[in-house]
N, C-alpha and C. Protein backbone atom coordinates (compact mmCIF):
# COMPACT_ATOMS: atom_id res chain seq x y z
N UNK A 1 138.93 238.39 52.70
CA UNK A 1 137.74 238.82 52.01
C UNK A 1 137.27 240.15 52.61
N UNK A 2 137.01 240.80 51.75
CA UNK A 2 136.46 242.71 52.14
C UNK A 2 135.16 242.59 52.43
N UNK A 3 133.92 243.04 53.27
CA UNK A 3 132.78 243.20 53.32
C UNK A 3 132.34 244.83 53.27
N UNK A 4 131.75 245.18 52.24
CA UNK A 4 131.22 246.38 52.13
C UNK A 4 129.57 246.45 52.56
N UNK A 5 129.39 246.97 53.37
CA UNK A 5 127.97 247.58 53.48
C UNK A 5 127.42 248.51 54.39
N UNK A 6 126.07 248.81 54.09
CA UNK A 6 125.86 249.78 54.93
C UNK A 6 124.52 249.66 55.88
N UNK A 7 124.21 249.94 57.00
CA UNK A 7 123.17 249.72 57.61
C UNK A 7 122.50 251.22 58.14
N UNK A 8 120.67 250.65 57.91
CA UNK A 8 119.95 251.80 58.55
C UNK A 8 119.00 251.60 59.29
N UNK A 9 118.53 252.42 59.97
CA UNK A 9 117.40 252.45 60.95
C UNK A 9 116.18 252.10 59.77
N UNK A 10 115.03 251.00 60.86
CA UNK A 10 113.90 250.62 59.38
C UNK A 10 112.52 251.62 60.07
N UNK A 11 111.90 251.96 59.33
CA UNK A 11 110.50 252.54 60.10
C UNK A 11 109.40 252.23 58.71
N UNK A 12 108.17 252.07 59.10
CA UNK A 12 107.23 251.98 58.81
C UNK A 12 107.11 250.03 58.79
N UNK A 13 105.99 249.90 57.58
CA UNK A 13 106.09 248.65 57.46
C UNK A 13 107.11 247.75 56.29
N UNK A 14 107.94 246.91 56.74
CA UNK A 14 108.59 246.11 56.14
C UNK A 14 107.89 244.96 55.20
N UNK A 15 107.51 244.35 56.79
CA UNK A 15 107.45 242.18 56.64
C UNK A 15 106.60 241.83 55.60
N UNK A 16 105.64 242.54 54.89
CA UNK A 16 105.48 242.09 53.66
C UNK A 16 105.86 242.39 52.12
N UNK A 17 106.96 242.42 53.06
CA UNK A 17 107.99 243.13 51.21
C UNK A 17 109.08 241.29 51.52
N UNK A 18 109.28 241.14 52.24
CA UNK A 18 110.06 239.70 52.76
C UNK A 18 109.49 238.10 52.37
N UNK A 19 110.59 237.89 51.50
CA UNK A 19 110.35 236.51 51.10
C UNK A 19 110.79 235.06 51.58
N UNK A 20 111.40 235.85 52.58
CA UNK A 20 111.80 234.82 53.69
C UNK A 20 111.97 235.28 55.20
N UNK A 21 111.95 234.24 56.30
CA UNK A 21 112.22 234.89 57.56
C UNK A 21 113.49 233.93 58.27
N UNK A 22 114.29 234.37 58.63
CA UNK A 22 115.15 233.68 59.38
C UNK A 22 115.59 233.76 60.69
N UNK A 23 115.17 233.12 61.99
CA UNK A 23 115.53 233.09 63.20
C UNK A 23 117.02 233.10 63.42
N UNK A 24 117.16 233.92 64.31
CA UNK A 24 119.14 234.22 64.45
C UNK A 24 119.16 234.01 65.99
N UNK A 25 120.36 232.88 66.30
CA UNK A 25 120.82 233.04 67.53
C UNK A 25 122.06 233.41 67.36
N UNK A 26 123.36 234.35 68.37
CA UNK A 26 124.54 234.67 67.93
C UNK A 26 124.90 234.97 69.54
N UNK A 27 126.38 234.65 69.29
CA UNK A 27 127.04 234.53 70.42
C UNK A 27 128.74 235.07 69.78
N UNK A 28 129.57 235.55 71.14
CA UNK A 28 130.56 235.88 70.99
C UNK A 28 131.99 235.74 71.40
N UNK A 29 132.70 234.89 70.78
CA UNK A 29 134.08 234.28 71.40
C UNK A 29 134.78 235.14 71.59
N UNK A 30 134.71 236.62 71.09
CA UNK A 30 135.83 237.95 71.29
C UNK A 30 134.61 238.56 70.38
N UNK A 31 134.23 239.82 71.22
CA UNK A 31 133.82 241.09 70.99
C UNK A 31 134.72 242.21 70.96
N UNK A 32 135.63 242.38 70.47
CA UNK A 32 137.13 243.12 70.69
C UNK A 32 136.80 243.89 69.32
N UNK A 33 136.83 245.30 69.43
CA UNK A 33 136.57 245.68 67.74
C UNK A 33 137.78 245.24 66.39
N UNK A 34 138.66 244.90 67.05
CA UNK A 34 139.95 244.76 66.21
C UNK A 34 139.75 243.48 65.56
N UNK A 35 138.80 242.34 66.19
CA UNK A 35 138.48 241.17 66.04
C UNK A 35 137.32 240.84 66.55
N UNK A 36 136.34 240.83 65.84
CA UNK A 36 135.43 239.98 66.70
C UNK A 36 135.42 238.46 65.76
N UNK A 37 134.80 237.56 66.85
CA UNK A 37 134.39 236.10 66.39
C UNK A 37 133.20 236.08 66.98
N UNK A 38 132.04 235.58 66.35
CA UNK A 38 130.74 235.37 66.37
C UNK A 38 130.67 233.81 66.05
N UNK A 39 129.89 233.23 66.70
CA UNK A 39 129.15 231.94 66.02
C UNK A 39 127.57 232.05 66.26
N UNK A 40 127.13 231.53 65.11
CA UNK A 40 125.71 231.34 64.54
C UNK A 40 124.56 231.02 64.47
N UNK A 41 124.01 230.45 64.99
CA UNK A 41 122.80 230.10 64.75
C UNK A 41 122.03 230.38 63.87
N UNK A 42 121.59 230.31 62.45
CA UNK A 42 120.70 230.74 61.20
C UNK A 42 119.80 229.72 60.99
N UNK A 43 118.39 229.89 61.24
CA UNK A 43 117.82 228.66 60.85
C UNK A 43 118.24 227.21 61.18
N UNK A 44 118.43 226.64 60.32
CA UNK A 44 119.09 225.15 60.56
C UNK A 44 120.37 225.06 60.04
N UNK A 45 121.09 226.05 59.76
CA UNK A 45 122.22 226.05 59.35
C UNK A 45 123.24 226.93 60.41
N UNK A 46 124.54 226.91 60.72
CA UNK A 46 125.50 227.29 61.67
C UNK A 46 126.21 227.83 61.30
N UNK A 47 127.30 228.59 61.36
CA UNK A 47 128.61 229.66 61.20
C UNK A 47 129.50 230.01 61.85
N UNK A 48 130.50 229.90 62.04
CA UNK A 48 131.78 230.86 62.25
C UNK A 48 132.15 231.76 61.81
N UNK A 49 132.26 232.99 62.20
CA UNK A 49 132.63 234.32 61.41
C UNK A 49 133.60 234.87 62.24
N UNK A 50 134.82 235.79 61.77
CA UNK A 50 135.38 236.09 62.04
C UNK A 50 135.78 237.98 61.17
N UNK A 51 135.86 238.68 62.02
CA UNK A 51 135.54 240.41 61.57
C UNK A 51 136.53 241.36 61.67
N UNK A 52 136.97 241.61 61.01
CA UNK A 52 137.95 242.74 61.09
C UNK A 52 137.77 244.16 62.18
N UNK A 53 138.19 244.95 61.95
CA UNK A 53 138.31 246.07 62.90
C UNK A 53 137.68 247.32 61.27
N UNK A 54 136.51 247.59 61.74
CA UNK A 54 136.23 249.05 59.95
C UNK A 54 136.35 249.66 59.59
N UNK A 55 136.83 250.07 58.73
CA UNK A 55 137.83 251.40 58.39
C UNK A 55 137.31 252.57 58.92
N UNK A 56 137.79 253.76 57.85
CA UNK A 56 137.34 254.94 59.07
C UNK A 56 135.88 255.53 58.86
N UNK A 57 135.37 255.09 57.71
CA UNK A 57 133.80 255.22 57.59
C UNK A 57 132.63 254.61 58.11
N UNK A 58 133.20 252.97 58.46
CA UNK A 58 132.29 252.24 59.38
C UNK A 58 131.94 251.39 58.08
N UNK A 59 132.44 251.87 56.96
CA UNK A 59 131.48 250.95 55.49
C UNK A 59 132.55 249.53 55.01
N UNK A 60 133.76 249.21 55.53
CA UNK A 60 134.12 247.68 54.86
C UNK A 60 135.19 247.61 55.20
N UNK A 61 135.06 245.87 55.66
CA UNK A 61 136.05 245.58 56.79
C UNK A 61 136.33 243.91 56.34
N UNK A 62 137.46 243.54 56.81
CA UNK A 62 137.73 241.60 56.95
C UNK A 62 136.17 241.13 57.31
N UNK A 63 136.06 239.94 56.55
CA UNK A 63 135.28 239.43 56.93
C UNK A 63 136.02 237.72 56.52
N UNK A 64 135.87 236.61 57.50
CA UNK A 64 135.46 235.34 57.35
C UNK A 64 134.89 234.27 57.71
N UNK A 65 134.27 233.97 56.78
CA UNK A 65 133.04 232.45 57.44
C UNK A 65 133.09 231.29 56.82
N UNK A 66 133.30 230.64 57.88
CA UNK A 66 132.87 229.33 57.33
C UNK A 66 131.41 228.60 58.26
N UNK A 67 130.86 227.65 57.39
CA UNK A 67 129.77 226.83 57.86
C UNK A 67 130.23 225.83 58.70
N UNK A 68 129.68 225.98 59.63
CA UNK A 68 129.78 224.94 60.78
C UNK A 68 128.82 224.16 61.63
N UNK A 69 128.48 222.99 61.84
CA UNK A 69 127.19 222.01 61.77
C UNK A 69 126.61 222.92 63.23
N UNK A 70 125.33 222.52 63.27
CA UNK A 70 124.51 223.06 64.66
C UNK A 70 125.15 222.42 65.42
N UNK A 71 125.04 221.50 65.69
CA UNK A 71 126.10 220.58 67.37
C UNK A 71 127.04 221.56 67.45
N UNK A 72 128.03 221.84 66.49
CA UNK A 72 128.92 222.71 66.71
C UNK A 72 129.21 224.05 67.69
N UNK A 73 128.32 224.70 66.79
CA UNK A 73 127.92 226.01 66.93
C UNK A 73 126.95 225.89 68.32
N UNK A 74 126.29 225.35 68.63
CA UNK A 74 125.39 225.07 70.25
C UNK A 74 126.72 224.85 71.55
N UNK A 75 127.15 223.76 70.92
CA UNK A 75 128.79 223.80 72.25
C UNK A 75 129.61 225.16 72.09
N UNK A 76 129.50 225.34 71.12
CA UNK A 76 130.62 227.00 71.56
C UNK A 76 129.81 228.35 71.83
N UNK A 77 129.16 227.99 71.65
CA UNK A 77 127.89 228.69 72.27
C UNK A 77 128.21 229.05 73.83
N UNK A 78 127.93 227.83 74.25
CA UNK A 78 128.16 227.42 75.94
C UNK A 78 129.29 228.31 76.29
N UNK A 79 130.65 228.46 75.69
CA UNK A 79 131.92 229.07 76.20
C UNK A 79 132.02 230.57 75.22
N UNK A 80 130.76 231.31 75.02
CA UNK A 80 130.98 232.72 74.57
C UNK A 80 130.65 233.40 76.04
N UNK A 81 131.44 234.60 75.25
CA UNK A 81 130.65 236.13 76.56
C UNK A 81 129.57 236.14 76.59
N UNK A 82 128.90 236.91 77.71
CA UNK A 82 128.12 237.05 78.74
C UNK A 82 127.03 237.76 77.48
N UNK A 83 125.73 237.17 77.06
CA UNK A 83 124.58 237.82 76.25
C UNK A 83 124.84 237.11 75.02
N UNK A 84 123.66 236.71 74.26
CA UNK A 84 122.95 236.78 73.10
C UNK A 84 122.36 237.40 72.25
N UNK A 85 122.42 237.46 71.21
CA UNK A 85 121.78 238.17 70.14
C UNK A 85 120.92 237.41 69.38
N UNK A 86 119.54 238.01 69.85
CA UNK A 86 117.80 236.63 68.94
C UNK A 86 117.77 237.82 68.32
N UNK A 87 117.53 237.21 66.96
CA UNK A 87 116.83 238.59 66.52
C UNK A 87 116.10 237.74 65.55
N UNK A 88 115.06 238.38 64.29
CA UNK A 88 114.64 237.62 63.13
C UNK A 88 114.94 238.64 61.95
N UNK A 89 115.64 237.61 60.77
CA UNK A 89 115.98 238.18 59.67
C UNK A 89 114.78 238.34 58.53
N UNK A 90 114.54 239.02 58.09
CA UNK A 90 113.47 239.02 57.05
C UNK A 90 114.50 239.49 55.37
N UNK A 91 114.19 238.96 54.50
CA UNK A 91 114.98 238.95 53.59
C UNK A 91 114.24 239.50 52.34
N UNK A 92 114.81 240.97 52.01
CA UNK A 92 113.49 241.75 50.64
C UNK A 92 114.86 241.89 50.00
N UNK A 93 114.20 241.31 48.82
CA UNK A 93 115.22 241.89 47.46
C UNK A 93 114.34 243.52 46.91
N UNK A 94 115.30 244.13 47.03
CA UNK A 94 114.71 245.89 45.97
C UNK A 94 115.87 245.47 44.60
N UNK A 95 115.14 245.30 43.52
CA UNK A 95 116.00 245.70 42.45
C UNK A 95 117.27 244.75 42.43
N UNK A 96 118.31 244.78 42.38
CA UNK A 96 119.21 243.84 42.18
C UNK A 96 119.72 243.72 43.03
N UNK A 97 119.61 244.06 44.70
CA UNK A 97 120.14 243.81 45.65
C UNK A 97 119.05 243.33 46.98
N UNK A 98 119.77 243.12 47.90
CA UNK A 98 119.43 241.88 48.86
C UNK A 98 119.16 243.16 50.38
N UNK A 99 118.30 243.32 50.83
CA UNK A 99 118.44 243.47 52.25
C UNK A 99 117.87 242.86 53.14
N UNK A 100 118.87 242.82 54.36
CA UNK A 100 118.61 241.67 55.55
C UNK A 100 118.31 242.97 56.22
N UNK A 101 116.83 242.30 56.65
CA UNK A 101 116.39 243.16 57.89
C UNK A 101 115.80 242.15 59.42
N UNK A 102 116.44 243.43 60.17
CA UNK A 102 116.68 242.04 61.59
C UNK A 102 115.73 243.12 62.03
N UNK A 103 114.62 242.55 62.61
CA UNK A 103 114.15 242.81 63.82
C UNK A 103 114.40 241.59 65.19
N UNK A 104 114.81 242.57 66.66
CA UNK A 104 115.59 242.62 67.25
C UNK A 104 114.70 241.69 68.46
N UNK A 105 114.75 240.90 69.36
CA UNK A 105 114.10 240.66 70.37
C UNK A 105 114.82 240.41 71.48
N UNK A 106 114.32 240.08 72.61
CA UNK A 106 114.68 239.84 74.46
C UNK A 106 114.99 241.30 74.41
N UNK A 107 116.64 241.76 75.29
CA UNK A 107 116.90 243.11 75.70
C UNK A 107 117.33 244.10 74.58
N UNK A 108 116.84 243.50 73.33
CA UNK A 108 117.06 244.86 71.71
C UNK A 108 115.86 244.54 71.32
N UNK A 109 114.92 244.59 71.97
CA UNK A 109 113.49 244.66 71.35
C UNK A 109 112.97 245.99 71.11
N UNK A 110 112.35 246.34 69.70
CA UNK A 110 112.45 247.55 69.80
C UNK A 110 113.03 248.22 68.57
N UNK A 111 114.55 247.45 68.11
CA UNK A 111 115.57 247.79 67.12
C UNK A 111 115.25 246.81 65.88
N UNK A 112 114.80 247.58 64.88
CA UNK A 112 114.98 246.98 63.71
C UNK A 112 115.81 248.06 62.61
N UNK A 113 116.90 247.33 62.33
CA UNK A 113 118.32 247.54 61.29
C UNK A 113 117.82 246.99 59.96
N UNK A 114 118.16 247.08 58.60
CA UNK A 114 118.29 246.92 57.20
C UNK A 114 119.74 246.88 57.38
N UNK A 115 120.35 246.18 56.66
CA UNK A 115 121.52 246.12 56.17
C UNK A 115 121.81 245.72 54.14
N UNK A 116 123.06 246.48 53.89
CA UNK A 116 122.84 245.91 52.24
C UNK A 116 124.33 245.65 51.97
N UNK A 117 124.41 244.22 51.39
CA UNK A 117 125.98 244.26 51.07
C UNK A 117 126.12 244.64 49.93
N UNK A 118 127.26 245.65 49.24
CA UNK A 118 127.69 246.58 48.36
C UNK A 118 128.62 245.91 47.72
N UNK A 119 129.20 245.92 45.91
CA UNK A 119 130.05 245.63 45.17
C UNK A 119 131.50 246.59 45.61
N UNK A 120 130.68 247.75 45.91
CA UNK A 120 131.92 248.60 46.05
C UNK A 120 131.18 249.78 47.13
N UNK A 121 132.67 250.64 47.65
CA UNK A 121 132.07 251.89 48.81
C UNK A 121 130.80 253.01 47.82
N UNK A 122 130.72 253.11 46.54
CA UNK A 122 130.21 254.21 45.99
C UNK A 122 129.22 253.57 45.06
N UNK A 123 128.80 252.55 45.04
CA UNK A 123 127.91 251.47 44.58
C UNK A 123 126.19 252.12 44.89
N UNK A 124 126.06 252.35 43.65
CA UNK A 124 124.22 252.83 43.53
C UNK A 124 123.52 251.92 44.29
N UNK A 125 122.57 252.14 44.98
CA UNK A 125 121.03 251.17 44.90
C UNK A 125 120.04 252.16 45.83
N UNK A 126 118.89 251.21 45.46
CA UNK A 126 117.31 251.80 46.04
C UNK A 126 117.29 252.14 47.15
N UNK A 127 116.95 252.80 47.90
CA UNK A 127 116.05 252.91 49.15
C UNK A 127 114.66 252.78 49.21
N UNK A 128 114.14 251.73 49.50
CA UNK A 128 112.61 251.92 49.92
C UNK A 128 112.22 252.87 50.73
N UNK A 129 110.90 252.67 50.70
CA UNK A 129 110.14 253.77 51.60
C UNK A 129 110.81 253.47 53.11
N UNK A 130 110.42 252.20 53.98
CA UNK A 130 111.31 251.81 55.03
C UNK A 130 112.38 252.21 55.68
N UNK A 131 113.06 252.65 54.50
CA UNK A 131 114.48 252.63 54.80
C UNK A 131 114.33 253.58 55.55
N UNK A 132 114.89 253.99 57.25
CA UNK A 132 114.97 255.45 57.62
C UNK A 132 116.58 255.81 57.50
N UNK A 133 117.21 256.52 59.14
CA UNK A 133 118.33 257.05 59.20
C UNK A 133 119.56 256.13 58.73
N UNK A 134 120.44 256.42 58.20
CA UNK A 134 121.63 256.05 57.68
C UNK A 134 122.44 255.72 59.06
N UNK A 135 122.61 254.87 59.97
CA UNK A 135 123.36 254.28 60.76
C UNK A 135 125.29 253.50 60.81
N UNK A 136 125.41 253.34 59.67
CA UNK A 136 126.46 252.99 59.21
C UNK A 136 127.70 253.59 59.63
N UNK A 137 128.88 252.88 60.35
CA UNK A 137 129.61 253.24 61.10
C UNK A 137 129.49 253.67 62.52
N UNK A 138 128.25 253.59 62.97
CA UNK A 138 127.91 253.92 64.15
C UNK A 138 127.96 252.76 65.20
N UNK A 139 128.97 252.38 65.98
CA UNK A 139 129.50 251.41 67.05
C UNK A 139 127.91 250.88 67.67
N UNK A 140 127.09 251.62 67.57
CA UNK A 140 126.33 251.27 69.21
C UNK A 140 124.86 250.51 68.26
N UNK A 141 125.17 250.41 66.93
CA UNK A 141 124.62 249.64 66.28
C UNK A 141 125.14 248.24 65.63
N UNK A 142 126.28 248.06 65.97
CA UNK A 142 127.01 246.68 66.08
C UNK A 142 126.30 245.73 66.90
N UNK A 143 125.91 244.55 66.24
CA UNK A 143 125.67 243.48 66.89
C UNK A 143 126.46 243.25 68.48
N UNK A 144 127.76 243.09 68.04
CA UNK A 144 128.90 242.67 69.12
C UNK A 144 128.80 244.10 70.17
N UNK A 145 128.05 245.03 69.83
CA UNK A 145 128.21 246.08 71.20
C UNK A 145 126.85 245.95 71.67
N UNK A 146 126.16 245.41 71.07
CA UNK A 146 124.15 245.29 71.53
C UNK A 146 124.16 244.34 72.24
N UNK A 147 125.40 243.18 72.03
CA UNK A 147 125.11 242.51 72.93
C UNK A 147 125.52 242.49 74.48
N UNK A 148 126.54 243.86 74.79
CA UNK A 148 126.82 243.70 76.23
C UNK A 148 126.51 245.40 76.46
N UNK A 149 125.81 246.22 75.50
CA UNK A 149 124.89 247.27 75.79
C UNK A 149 123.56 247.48 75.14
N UNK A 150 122.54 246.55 75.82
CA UNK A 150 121.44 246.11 74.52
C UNK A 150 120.51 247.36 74.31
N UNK A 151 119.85 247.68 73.02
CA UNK A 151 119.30 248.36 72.55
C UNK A 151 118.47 249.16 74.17
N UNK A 152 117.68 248.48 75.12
CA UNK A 152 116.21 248.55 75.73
C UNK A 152 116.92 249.55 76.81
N UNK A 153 118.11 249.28 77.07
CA UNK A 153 119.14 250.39 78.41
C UNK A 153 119.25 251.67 77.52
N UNK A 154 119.49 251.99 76.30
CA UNK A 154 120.06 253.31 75.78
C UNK A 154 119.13 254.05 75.15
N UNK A 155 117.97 253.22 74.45
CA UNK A 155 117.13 253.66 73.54
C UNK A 155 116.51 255.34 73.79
N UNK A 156 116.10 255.26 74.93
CA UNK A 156 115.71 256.24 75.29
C UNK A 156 116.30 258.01 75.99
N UNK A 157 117.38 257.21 76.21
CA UNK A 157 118.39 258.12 76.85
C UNK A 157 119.18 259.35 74.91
């Protein structure tokens, strides 16, 4: 399965454009860019994902998941690399598409990302006001690199 999308820096106010909020815990069995494996924590629901390496734009890559019960996902938890990723998802539909916006907490506090998954690389849609810099393809905004170089060490530099 292909995942197309693109992520940006958010500024101003979001959280009341959001019709839902979702607590994220995430952990990492291989942070390797060629592969990463993540497991989940979403609410009351769990995941396995598994990620390709992204082409040369940073915009769409392997993606696969399957659902996997919380017990699950809590024990493999225990045997990931070193850091976590809490963040909270807030979920605004613009127009016919979906963006997940994470604001970031513990050592990525600070970082809030939009993300939008795309039909295709050249695929129209909105930008809200929110929306700031175009981030997409940029490594040091990867989940799997925030978590063993977190947002609160680089931000400023």
């Amino acid at each position: 399965m292909k995942e197309i999308e693109r992520k940006f820096l958010v500024k101003g106010e979001f959280k009341s454009f959001a019709y839902q909020v979702i607590p994220i815990l995430q952990g990492y069995l291989s942070s390797l860019p060629e592969r990463t494996v993540r497991v989940r924590l979403c609410g009351e629901r769990a995941y396995l994902t598994i990620k390709g390496i992204s082409d040369a734009k940073g915009v769409s890559r392997f993606e696969w998941e399957k659902e996997i019960s919380p017990e699950e996902a809590r024990e493999l938890m225990k045997i990931c690399e070193p850091g976590v990723i809490d963040k909270s998802r807030y979920l605004i539909r613009v127009d016919a598409h979906l963006y997940e916006v994470d604001e970031f907490h513990g050592d990525n506090t600070g970082l809030i990302l939009a993300e939008i998954e795309l039909l295709s690389e050249n695929e129209v849609f909105v930008k809200p006001e929110w929306l700031g810099e175009e981030v997409t393809g940029n490594p040091c905004y990867y989940n799997s690199f925030l978590v063993k170089c977190p947002y609160t060490k680089w931000m400023d530099k």
